[in-house]
C-alpha atoms as a PDB file:
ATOM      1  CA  UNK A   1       0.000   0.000   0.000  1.00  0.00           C
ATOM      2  CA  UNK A   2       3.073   2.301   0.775  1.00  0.00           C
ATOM      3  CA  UNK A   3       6.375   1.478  -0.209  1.00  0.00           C
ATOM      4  CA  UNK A   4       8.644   2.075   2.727  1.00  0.00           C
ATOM      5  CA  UNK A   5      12.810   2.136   3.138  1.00  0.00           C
ATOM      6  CA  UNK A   6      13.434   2.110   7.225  1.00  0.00           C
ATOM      7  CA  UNK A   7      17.157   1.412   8.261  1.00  0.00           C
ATOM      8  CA  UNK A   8      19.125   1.940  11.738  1.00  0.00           C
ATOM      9  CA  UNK A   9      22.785   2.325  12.255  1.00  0.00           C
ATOM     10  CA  UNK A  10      25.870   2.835  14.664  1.00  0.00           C
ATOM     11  CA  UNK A  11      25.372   5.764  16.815  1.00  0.00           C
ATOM     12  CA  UNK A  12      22.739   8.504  14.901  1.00  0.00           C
ATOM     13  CA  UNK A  13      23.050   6.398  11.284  1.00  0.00           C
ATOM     14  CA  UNK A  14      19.076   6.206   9.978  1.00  0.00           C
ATOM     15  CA  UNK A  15      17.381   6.365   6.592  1.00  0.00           C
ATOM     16  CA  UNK A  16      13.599   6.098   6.265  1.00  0.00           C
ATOM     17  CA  UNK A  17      12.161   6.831   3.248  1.00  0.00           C
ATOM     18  CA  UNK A  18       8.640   6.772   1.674  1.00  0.00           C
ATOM     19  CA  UNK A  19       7.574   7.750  -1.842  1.00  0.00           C
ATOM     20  CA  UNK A  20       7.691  11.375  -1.026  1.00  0.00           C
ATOM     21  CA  UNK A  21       9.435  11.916   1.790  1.00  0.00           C
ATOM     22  CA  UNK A  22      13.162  10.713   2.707  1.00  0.00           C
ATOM     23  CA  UNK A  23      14.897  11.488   6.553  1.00  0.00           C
ATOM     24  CA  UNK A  24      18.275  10.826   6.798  1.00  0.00           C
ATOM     25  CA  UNK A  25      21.073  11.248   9.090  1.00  0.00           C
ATOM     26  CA  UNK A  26      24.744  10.299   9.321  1.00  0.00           C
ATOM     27  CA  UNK A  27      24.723   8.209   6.316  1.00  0.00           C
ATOM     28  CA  UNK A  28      27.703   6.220   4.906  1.00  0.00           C
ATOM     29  CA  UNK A  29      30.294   8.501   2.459  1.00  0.00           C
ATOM     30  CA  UNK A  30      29.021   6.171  -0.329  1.00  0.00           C
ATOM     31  CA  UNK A  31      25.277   6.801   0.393  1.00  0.00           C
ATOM     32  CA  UNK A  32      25.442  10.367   0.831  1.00  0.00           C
ATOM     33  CA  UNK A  33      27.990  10.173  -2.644  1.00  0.00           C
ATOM     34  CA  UNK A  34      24.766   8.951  -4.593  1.00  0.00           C
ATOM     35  CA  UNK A  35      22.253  11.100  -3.163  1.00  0.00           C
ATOM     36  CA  UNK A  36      24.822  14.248  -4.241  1.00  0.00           C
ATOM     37  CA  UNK A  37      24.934  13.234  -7.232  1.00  0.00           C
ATOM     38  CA  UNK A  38      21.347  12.330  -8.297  1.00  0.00           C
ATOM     39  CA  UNK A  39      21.793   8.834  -8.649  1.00  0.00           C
ATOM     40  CA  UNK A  40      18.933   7.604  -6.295  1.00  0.00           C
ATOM     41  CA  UNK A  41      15.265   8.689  -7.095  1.00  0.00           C
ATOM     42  CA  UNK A  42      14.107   5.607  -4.820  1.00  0.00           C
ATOM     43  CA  UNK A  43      15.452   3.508  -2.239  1.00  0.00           C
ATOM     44  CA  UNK A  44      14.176   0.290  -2.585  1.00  0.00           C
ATOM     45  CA  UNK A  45      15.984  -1.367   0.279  1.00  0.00           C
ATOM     46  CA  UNK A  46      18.440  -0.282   2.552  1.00  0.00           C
ATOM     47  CA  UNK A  47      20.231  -1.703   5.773  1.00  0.00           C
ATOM     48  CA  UNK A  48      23.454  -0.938   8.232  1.00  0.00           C
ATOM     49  CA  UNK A  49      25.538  -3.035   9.696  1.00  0.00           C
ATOM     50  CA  UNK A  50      28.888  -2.662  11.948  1.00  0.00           C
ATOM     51  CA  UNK A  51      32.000  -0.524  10.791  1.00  0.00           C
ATOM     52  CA  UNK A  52      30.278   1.469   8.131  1.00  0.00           C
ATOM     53  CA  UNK A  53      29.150  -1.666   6.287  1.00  0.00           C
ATOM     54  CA  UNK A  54      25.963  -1.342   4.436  1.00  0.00           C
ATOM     55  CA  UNK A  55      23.699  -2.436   1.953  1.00  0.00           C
ATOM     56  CA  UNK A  56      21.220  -0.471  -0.330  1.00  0.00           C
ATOM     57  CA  UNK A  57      19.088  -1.258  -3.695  1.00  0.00           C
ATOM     58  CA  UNK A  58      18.020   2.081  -5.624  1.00  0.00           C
ATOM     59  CA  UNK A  59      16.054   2.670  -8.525  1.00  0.00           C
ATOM     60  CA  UNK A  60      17.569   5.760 -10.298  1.00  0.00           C
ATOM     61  CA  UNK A  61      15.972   8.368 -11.949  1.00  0.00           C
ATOM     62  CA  UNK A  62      14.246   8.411 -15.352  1.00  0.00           C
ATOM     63  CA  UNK A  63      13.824   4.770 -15.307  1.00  0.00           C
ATOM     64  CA  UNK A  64      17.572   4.338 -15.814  1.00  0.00           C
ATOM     65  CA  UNK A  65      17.963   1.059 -14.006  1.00  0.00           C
ATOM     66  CA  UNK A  66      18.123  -0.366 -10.234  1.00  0.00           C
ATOM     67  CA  UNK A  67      21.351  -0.629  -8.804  1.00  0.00           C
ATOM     68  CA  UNK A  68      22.453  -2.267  -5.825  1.00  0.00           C
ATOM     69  CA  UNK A  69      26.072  -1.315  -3.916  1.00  0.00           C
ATOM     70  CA  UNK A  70      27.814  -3.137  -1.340  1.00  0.00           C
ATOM     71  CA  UNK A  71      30.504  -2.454   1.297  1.00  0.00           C
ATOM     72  CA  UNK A  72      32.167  -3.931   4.322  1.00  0.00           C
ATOM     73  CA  UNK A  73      29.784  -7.055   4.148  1.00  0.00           C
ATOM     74  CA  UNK A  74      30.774 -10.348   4.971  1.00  0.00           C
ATOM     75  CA  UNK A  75      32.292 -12.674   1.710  1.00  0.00           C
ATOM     76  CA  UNK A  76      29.243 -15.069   1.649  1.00  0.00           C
ATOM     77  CA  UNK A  77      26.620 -12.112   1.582  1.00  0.00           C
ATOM     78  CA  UNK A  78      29.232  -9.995  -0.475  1.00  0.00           C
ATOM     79  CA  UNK A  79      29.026 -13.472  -3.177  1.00  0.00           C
ATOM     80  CA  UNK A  80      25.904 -13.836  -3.132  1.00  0.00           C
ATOM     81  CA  UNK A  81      24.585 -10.266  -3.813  1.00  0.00           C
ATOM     82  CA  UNK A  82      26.527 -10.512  -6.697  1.00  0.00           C
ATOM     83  CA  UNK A  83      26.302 -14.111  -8.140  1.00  0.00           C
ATOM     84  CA  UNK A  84      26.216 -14.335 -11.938  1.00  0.00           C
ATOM     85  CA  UNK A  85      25.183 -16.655 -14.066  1.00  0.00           C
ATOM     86  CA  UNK A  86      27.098 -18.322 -16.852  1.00  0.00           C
ATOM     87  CA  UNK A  87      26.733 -15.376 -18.828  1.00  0.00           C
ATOM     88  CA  UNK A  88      28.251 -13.061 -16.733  1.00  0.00           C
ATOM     89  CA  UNK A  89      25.034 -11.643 -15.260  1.00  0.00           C
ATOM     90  CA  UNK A  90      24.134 -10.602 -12.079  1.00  0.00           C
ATOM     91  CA  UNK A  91      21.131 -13.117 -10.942  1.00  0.00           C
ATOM     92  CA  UNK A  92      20.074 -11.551  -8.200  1.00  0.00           C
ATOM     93  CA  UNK A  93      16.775  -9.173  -8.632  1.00  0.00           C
ATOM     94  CA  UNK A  94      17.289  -6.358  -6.626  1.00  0.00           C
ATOM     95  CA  UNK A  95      13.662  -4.634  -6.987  1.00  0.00           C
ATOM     96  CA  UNK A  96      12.813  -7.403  -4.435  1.00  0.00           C
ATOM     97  CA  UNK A  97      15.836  -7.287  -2.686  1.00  0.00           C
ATOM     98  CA  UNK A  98      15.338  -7.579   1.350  1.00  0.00           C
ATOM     99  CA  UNK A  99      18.338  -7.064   3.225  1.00  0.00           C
ATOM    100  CA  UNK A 100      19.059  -6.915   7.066  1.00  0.00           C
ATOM    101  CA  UNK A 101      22.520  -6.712   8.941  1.00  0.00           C
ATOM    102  CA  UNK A 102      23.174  -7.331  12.774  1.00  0.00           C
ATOM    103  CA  UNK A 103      25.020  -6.069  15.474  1.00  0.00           C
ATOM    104  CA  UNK A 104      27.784  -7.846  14.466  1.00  0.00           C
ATOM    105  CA  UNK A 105      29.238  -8.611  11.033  1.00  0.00           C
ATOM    106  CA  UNK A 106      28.750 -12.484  11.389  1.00  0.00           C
ATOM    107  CA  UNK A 107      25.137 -12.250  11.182  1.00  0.00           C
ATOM    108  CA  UNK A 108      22.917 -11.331   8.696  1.00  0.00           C
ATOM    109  CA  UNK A 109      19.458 -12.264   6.630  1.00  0.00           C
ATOM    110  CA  UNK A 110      18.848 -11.562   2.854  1.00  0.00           C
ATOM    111  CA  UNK A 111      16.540 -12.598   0.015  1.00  0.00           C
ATOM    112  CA  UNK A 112      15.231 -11.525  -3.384  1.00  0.00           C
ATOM    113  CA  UNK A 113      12.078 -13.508  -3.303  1.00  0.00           C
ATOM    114  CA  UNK A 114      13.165 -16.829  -5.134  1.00  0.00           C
ATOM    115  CA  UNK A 115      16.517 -17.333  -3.013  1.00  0.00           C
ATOM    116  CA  UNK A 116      17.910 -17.227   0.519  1.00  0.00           C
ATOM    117  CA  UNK A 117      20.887 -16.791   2.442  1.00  0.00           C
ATOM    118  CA  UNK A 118      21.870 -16.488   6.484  1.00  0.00           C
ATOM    119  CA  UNK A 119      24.453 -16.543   8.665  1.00  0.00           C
ATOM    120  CA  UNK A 120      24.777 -16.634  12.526  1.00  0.00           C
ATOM    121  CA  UNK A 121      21.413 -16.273  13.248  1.00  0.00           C
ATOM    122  CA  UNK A 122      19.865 -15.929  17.094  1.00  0.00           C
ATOM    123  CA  UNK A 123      19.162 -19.717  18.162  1.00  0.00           C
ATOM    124  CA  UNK A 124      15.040 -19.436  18.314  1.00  0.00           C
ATOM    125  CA  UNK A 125      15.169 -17.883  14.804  1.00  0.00           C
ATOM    126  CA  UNK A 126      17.724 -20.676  13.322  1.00  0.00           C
ATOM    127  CA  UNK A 127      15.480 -23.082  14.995  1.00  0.00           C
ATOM    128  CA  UNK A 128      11.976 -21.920  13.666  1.00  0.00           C
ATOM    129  CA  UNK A 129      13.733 -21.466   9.562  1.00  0.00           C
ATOM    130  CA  UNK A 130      15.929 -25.129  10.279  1.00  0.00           C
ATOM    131  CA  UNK A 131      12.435 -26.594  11.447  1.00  0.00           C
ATOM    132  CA  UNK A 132      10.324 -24.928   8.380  1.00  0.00           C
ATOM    133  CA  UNK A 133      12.700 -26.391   6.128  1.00  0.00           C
ATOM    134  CA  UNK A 134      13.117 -29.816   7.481  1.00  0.00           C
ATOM    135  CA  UNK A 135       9.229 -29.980   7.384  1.00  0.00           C
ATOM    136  CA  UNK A 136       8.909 -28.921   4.133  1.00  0.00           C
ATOM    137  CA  UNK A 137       7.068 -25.418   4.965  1.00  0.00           C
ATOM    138  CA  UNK A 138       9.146 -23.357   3.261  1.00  0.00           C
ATOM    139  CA  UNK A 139       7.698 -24.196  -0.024  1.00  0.00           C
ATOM    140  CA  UNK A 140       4.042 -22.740   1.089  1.00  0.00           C
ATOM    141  CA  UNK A 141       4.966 -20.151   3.555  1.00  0.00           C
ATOM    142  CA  UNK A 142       7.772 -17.798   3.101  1.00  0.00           C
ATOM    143  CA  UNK A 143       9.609 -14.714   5.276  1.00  0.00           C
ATOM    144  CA  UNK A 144       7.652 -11.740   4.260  1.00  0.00           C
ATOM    145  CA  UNK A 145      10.202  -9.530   6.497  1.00  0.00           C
ATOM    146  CA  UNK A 146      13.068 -10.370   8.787  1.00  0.00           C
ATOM    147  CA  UNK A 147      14.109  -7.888  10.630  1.00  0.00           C
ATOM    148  CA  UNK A 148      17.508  -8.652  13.282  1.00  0.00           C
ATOM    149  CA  UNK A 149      17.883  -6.303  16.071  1.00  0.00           C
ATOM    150  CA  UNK A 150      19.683  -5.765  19.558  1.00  0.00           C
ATOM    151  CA  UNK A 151      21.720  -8.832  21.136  1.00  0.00           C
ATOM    152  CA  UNK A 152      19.690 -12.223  19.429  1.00  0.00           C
ATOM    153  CA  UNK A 153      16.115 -10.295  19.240  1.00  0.00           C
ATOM    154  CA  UNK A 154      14.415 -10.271  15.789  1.00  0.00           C
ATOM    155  CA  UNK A 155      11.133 -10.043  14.218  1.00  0.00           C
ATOM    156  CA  UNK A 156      10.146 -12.644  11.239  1.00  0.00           C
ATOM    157  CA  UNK A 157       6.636 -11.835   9.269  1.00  0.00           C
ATOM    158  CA  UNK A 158       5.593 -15.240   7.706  1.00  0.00           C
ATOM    159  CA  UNK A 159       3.210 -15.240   5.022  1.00  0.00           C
ATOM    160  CA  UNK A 160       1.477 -18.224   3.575  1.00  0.00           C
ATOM    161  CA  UNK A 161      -1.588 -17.561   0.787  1.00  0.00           C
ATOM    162  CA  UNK A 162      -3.778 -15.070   2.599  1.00  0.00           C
ATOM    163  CA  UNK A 163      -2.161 -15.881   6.015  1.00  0.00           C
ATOM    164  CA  UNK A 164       0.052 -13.795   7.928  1.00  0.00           C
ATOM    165  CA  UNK A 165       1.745 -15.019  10.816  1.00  0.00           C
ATOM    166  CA  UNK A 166       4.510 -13.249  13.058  1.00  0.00           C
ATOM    167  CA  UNK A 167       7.520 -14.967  14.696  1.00  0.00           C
ATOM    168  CA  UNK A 168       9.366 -12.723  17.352  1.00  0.00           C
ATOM    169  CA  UNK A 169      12.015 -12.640  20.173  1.00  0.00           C
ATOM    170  CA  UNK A 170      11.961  -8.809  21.504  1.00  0.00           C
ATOM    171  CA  UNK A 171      13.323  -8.671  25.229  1.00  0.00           C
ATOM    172  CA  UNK A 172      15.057  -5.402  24.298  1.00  0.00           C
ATOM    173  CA  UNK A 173      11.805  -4.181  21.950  1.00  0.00           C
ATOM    174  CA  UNK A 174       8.983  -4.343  24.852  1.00  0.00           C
ATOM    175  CA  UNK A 175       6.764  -1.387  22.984  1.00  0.00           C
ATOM    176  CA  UNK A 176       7.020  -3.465  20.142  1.00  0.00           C
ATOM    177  CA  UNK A 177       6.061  -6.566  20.913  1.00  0.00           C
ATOM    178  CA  UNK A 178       3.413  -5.147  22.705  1.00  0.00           C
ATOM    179  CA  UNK A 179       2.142  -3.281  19.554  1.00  0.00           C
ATOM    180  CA  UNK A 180       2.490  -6.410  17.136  1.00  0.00           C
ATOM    181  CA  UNK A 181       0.180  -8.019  20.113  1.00  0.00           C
ATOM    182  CA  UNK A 182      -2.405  -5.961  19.371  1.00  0.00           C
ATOM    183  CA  UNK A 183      -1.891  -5.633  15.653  1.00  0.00           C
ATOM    184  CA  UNK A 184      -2.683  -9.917  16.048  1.00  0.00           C
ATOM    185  CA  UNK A 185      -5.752  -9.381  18.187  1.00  0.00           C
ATOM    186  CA  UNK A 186      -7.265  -6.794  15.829  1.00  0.00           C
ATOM    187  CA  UNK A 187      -6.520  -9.220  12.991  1.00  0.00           C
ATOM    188  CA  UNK A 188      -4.515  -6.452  11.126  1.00  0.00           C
ATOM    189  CA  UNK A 189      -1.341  -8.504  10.578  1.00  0.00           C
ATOM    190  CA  UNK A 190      -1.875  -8.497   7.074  1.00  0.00           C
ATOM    191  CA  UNK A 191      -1.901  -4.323   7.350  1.00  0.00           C
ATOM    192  CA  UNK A 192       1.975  -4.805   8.843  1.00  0.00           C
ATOM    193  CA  UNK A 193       4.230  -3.624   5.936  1.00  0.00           C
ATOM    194  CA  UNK A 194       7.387  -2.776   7.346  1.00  0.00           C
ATOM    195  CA  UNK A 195       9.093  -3.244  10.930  1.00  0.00           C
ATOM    196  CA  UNK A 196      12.804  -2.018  11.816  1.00  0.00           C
ATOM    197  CA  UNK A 197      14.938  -3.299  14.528  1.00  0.00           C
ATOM    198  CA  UNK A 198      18.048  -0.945  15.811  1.00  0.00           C
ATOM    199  CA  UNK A 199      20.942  -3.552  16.264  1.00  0.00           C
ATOM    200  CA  UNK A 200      23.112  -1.205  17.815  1.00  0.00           C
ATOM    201  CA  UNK A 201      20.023   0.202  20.248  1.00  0.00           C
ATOM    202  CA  UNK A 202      17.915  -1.405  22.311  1.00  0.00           C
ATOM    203  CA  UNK A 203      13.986  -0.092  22.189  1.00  0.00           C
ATOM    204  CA  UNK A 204      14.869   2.029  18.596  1.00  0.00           C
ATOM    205  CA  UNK A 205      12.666   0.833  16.212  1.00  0.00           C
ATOM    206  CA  UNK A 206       9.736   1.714  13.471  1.00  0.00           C
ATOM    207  CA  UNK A 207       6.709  -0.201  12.653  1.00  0.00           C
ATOM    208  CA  UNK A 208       4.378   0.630   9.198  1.00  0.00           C
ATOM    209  CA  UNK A 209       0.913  -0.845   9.649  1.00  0.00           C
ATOM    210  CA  UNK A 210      -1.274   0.707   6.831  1.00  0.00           C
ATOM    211  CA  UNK A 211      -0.994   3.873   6.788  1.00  0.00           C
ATOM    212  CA  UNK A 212       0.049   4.198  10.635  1.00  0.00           C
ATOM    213  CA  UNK A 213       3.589   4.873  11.192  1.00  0.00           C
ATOM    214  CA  UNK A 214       5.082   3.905  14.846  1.00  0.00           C
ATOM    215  CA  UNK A 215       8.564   4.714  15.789  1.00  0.00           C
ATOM    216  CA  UNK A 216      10.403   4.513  19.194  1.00  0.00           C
ATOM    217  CA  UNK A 217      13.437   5.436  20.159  1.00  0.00           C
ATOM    218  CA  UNK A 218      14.532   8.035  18.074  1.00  0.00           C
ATOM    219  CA  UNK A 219      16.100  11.060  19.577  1.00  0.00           C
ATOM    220  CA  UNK A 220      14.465  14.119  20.065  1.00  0.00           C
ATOM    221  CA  UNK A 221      16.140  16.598  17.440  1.00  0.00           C
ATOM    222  CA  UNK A 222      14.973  14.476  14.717  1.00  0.00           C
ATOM    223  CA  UNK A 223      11.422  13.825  15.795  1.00  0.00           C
ATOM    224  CA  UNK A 224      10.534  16.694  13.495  1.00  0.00           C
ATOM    225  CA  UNK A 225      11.410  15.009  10.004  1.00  0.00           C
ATOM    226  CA  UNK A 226      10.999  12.216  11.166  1.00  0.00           C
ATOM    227  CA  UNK A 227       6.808  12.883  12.355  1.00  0.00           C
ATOM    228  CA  UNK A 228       6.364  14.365   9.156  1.00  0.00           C
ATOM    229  CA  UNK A 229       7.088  11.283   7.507  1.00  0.00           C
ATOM    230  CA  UNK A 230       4.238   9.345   9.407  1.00  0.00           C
ATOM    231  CA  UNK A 231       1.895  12.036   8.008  1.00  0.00           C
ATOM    232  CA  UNK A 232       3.142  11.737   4.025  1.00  0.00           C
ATOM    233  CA  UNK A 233       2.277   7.792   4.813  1.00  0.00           C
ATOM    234  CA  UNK A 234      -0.408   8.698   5.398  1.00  0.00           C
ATOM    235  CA  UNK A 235      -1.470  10.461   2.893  1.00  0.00           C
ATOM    236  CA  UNK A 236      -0.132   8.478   0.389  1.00  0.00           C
ATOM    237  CA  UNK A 237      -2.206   5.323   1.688  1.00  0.00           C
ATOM    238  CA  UNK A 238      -5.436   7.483   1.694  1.00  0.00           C
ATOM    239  CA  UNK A 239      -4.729   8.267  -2.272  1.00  0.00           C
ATOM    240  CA  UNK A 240      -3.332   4.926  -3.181  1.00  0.00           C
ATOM    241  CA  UNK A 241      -6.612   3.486  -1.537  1.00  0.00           C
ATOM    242  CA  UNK A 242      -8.507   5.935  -3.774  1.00  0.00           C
ATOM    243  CA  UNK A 243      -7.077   5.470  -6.752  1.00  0.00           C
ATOM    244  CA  UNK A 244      -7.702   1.838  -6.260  1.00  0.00           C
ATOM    245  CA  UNK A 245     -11.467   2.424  -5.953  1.00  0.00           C
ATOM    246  CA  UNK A 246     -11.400   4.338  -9.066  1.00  0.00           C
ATOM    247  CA  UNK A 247      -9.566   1.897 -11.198  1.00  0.00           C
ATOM    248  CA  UNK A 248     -11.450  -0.838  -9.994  1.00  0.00           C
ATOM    249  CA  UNK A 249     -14.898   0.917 -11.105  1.00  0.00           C
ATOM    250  CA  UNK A 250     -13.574   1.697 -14.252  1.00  0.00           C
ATOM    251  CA  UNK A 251     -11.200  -1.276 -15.211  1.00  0.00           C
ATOM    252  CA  UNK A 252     -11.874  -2.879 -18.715  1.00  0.00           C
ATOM    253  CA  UNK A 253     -13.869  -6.445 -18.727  1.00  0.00           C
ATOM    254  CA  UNK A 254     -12.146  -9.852 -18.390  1.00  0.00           C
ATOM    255  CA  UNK A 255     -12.847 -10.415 -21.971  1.00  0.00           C
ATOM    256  CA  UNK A 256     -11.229  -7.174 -22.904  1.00  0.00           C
ATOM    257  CA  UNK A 257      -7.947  -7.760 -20.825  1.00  0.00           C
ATOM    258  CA  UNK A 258      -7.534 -11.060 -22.177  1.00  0.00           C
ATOM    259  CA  UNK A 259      -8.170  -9.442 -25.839  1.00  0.00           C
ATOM    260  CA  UNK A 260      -5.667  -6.767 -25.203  1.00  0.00           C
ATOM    261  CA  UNK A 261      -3.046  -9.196 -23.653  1.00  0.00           C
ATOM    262  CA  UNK A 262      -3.634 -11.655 -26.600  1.00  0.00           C
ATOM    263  CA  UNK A 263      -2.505  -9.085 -28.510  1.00  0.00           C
ATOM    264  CA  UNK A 264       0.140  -8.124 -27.055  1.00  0.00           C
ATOM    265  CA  UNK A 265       1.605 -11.327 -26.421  1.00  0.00           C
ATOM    266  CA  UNK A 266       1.506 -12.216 -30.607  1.00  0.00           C
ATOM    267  CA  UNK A 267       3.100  -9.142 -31.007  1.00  0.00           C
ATOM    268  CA  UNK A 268       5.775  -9.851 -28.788  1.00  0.00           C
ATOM    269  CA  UNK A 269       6.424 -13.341 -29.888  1.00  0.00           C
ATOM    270  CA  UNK A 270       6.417 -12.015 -33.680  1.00  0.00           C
ATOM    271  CA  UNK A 271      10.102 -12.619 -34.940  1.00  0.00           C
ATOM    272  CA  UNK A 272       9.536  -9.644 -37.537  1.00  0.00           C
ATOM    273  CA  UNK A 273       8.531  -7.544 -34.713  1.00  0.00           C
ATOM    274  CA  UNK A 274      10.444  -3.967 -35.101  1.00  0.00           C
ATOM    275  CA  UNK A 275       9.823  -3.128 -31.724  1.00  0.00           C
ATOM    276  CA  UNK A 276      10.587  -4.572 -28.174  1.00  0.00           C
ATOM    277  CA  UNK A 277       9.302  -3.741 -24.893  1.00  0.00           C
ATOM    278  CA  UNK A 278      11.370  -3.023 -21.900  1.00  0.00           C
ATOM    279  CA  UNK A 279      10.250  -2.660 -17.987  1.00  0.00           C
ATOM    280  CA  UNK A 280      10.949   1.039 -17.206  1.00  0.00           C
ATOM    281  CA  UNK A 281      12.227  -0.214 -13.401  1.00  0.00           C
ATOM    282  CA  UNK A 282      14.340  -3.086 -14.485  1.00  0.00           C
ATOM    283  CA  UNK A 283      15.011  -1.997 -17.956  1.00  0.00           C
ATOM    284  CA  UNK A 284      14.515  -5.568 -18.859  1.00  0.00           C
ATOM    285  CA  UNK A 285      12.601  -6.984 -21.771  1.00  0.00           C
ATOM    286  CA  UNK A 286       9.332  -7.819 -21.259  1.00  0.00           C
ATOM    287  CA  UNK A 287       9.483 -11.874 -20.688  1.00  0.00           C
ATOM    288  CA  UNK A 288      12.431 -11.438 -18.384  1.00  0.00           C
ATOM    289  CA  UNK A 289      10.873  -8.687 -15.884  1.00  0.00           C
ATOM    290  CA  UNK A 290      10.167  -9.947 -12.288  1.00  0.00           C
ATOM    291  CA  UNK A 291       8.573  -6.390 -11.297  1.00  0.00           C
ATOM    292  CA  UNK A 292       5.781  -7.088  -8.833  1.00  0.00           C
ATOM    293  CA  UNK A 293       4.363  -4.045 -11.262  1.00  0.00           C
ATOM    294  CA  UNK A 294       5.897  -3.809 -14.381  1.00  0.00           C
ATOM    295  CA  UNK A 295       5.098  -0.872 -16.179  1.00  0.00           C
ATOM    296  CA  UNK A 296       6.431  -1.309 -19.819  1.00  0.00           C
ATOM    297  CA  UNK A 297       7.482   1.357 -22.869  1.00  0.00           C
ATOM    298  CA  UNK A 298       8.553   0.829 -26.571  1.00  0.00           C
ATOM    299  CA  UNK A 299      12.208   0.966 -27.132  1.00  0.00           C
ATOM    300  CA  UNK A 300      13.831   1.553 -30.239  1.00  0.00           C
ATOM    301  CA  UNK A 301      13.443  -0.623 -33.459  1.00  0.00           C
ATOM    302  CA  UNK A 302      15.679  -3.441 -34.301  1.00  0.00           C
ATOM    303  CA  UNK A 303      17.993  -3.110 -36.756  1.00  0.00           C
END
């Protein structure tokens, strides 16, 4: 419903970021780099680990690309961010990319939505994926979110179909656990969209649930931004949720989708085609997009 970018770091490190708003403070040289220079227009995913190390996915402006940068990580995350295939390409898709770092550099959780990767998780979170896996769960319900936080406390958002479930551990995070208590008994857990440990703080942390924005912790001087942030979520939801209702009164007939699509798809398939069609978020061709919404434009002819 709103797309949402929430990251903690060492000492006053934090990004959070919705479509039209971004608070930031104390970012990495490399992060602040890009934003001087234009290169991000959205952060797609962003996280902070120990020593400066970091993590971020970015879509960049006029539908240039996404782009995904690295430092201080560990090798095995460092490898597999950027894996390639026997052509030389990157495999991962980082406009799904889901990223979080510990307190220490030894642990961290990362996916892109087809593939996994861990290391030195807290024992009751090990325990709950090692036990999903051995009984064959992990094919039906998935990590929606995975947040790690102070010492071994974490937050894991399972979803399954139309069933949300949430796993947690939050000694340090008693607000929180307390708010994702009454998130359950309201039956809202499919409303969560975004949670955000501090590993470096204990009780520093932001929750999204609709278009409510929750965040603890956070010191005074930025409470400013930062509140105004919770009100552009809102906002957004309210006309995201209207537009919605609009489309939905107005959207074309199943017949007429499938007509259009049918079309589309002979065109594409033509071999004498002069055109192609590329995603304007991955810039990949239409047939190789994973975009949850792809959103695709003619490029130039062949020649």
């Amino acid at each position: 419903m709103c797309d949402t970018a929430l990251a903690f770091g060492e000492g006053d490190t934090y990004l959070l970021e919705c479509p039209s708003r971004r608070c930031f403070n104390d970012l990495p040289p490399g992060i602040v780099e890009s934003l001087r220079d234009g290169d991000i227009d959205t952060t797609l995913d962003v996280a902070f680990g120990p020593g400066g190390s970091y993590v971020i996915a970015y879509r960049q402006p006029c539908s240039r690309g996404i782009l995904m940068e690295a430092l201080g990580v560990t090798p095995g995350l460092n490898k597999w961010l950027f894996e390639k295939n026997s052509s030389g390409q990157v495999i991962r898709s980082f406009a799904k990319l889901q990223v979080s770092l510990g307190p220490t550099k030894s642990r961290f959780w990362a996916t892109d939505g087809s593939s996994w990767v861990w290391e030195g998780l807290p024992k009751l979170l090990q325990q709950k994926v090692t036990s999903m896996m051995n009984n064959g769960l992990w094919t039906t319900a998935t990590p929606k979110l995975v947040s790690l936080g102070f010492s071994d406390d974490f937050v894991m958002i399972m979803e399954s179909g139309n069933s949300i479930n949430v796993f947690w551990d939050l000694p340090n995070y008693p607000d929180l656990e307390q708010s994702i208590k009454v998130v359950a008994e309201k039956e809202r857990l499919a409303d969560l969209r975004n949670i955000s440990l501090n590993p470096f703080k204990k009780g520093v942390y932001t929750l999204v649930c609709d278009d409510i924005l929750i965040l603890d912790g956070i010191a005074d001087r930025y409470k400013p931004a930062v509140e105004k942030l919770g009100v552009d979520i809102k906002s957004h939801v309210a006309t995201t949720k209207a537009n919605a209702a609009a489309a939905n009164v107005n959207a074309p007939s199943n017949s007429a989708r499938a007509a259009a699509q049918s079309a589309w798809d002979m065109e594409y398939n033509n071999p004498y085609s002069l055109v192609r069609y590329i995603c304007k978020h991955c810039v990949r061709e239409r047939g190789l997009c994973d975009c949850d919404v792809a959103d695709y434009q003619v490029e130039h002819k062949f020649v």
